[in-house]
Protein backbone atom coordinates (compact mmCIF):
# COMPACT_ATOMS: atom_id res chain seq x y z
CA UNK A 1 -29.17 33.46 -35.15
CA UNK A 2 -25.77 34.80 -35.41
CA UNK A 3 -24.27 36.02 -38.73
CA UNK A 4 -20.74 35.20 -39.39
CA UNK A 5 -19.31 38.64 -39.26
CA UNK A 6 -15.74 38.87 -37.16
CA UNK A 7 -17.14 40.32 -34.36
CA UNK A 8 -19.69 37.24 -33.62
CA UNK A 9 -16.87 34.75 -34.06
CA UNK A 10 -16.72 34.13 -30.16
CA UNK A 11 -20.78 33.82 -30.02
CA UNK A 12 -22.72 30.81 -30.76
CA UNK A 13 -26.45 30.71 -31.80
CA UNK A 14 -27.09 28.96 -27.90
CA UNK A 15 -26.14 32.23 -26.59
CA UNK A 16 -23.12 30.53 -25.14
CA UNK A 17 -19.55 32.45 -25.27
CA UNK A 18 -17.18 30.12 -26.89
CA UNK A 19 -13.44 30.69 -27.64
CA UNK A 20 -11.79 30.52 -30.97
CA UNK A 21 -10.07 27.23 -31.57
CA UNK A 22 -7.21 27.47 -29.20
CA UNK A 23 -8.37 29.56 -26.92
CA UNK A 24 -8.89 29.02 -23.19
CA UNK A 25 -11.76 30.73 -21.27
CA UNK A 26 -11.26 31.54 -17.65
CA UNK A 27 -12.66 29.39 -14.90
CA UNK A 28 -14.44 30.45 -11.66
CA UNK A 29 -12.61 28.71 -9.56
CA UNK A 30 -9.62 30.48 -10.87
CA UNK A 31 -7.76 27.84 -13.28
CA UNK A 32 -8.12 26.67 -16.49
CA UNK A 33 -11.73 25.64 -17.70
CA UNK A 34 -12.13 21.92 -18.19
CA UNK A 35 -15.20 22.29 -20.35
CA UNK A 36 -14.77 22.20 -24.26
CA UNK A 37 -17.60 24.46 -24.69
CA UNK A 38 -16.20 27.32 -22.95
CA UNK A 39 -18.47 26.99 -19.58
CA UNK A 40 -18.02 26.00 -16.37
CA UNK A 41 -20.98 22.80 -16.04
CA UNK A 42 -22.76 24.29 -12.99
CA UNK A 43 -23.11 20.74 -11.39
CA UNK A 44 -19.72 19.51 -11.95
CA UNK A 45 -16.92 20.82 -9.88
CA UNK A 46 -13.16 21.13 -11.81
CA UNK A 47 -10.50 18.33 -11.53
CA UNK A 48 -6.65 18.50 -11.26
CA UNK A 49 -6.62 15.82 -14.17
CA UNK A 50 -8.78 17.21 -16.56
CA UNK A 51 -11.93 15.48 -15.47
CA UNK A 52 -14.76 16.98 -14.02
CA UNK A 53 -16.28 15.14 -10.85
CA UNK A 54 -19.81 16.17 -9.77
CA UNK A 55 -19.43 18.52 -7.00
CA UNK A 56 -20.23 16.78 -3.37
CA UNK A 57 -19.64 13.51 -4.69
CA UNK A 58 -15.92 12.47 -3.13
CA UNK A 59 -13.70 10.64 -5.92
CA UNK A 60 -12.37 7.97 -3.60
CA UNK A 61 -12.38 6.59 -0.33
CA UNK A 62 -9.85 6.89 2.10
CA UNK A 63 -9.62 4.31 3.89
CA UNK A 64 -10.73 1.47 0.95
CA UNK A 65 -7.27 0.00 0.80
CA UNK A 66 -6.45 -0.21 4.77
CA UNK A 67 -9.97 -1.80 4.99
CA UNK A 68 -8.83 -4.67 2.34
CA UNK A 69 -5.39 -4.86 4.41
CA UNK A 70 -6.98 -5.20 7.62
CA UNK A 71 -9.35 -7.55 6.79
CA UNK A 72 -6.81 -9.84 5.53
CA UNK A 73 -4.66 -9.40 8.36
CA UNK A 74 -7.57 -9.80 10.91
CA UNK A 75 -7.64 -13.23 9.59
CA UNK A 76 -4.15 -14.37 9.97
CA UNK A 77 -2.59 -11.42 12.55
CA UNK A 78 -6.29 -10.80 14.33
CA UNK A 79 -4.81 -8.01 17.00
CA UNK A 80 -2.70 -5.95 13.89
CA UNK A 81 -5.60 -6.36 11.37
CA UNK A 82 -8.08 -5.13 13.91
CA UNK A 83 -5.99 -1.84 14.72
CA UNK A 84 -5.94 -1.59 10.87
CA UNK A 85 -9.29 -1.78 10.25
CA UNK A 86 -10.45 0.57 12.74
CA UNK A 87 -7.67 3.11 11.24
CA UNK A 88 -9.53 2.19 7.77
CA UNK A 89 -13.01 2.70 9.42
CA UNK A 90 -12.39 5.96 10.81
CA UNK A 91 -10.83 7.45 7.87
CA UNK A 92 -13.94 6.27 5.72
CA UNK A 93 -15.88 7.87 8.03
CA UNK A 94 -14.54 11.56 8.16
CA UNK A 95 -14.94 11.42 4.57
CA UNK A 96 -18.69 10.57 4.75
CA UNK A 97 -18.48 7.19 2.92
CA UNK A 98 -18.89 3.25 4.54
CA UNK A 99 -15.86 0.47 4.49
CA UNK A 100 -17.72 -2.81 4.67
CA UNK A 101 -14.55 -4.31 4.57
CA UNK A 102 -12.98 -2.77 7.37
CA UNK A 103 -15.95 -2.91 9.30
CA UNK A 104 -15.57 -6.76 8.65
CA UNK A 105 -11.99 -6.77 9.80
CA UNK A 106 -12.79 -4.86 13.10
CA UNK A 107 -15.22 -7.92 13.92
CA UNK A 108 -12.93 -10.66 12.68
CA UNK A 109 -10.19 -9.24 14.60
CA UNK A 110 -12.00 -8.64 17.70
CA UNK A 111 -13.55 -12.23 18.00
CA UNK A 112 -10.00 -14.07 16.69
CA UNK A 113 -8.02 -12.05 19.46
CA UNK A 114 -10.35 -12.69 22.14
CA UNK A 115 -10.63 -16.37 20.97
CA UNK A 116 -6.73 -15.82 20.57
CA UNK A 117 -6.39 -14.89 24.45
CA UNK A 118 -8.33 -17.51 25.76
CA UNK A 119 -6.50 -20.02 23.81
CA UNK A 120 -3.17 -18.32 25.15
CA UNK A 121 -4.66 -18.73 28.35
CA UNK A 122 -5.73 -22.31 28.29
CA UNK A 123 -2.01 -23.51 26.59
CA UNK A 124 -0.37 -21.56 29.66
CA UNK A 125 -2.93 -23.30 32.26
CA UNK A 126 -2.07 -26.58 30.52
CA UNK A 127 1.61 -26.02 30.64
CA UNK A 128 1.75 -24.63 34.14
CA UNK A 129 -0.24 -27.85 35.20
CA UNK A 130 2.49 -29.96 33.29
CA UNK A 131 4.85 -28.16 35.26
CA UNK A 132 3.55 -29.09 38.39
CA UNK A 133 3.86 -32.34 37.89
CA UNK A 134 6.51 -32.66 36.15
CA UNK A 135 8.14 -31.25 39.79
CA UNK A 136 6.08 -32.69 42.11
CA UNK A 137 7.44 -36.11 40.20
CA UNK A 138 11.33 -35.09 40.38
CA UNK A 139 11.06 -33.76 44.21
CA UNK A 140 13.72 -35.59 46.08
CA UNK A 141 15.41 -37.42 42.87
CA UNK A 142 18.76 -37.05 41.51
CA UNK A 143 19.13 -35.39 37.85
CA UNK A 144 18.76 -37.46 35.39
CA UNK A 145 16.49 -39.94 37.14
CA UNK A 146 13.35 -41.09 34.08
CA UNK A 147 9.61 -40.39 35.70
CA UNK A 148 6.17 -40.17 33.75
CA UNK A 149 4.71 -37.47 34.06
CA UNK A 150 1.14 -37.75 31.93
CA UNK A 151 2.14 -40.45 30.06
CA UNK A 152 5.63 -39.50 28.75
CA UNK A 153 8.38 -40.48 29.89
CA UNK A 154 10.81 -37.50 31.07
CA UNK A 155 14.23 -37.27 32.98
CA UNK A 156 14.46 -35.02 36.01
CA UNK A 157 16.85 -31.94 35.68
């Protein structure tokens, strides 16, 4: 046990070097020691904001947010929230962690833009079909003549 002569004032009965009340030991890593009992915790690595974090644990990830973006945009905007979730993907991957969310998003984006281009495809089919017709009816009449093409009634340019 420790006595409490001034000399043993910085000494606790653990063994452990503590500093007077207002002091500030030095870290390992060079800045201030988080730890109110004088030590750097050997498990826990030191924190910009006071907090220690365990050390190889990352604090956040990366690409959380873009994933929630994208996926909400692959919904309504399928081709932008897919490019977004990808970015979100890959960024939650180079920090080691998953994005369920943005994997989501790359799938609902995918399958909306592809079901997006074949619909695009189909309307312009239709329409260039409509077209036809519509010419194919007006060939040889003056403008303003009225011809059905499909079942509505049109006048010819």
């Amino acid at each position: 046990m420790s006595d409490n002569t001034p000399g043993s004032q910085g000494s606790s009965p653990y063994g452990q070097n503590q500093p007077r009340y207002g002091e500030q030991s030095a870290s390992p890593y060079g800045g201030q020691n988080t730890s109110p009992y004088g030590q750097q915790d050997p498990g826990m690595a030191p924190s910009p904001y006071g907090q220690q974090t365990p050390q190889g644990a990352p604090t956040d990830n990366p690409g959380r947010v873009l994933g929630i973006v994208g996926f909400i945009l692959a919904i309504f905007i399928a081709p932008v929230g897919l490019i977004i979730s990808i970015i979100a993907f890959v960024k939650s991957r180079k920090a080691g962690m998953g994005n369920g969310l943005a994997l989501a998003g790359i799938i609902i984006g995918a399958l909306f833009t592809i079901l997006g281009v074949l619909g695009a495809i189909a309307l312009g089919a239709f329409v260039n079909e409509f077209a036809q017709q519509f010419l194919n009816a007006c060939e040889g009449l003056p403008s303003g003549t009225s011809v059905t093409v499909q079942g509505a009634p049109t006048e010819c340019p």
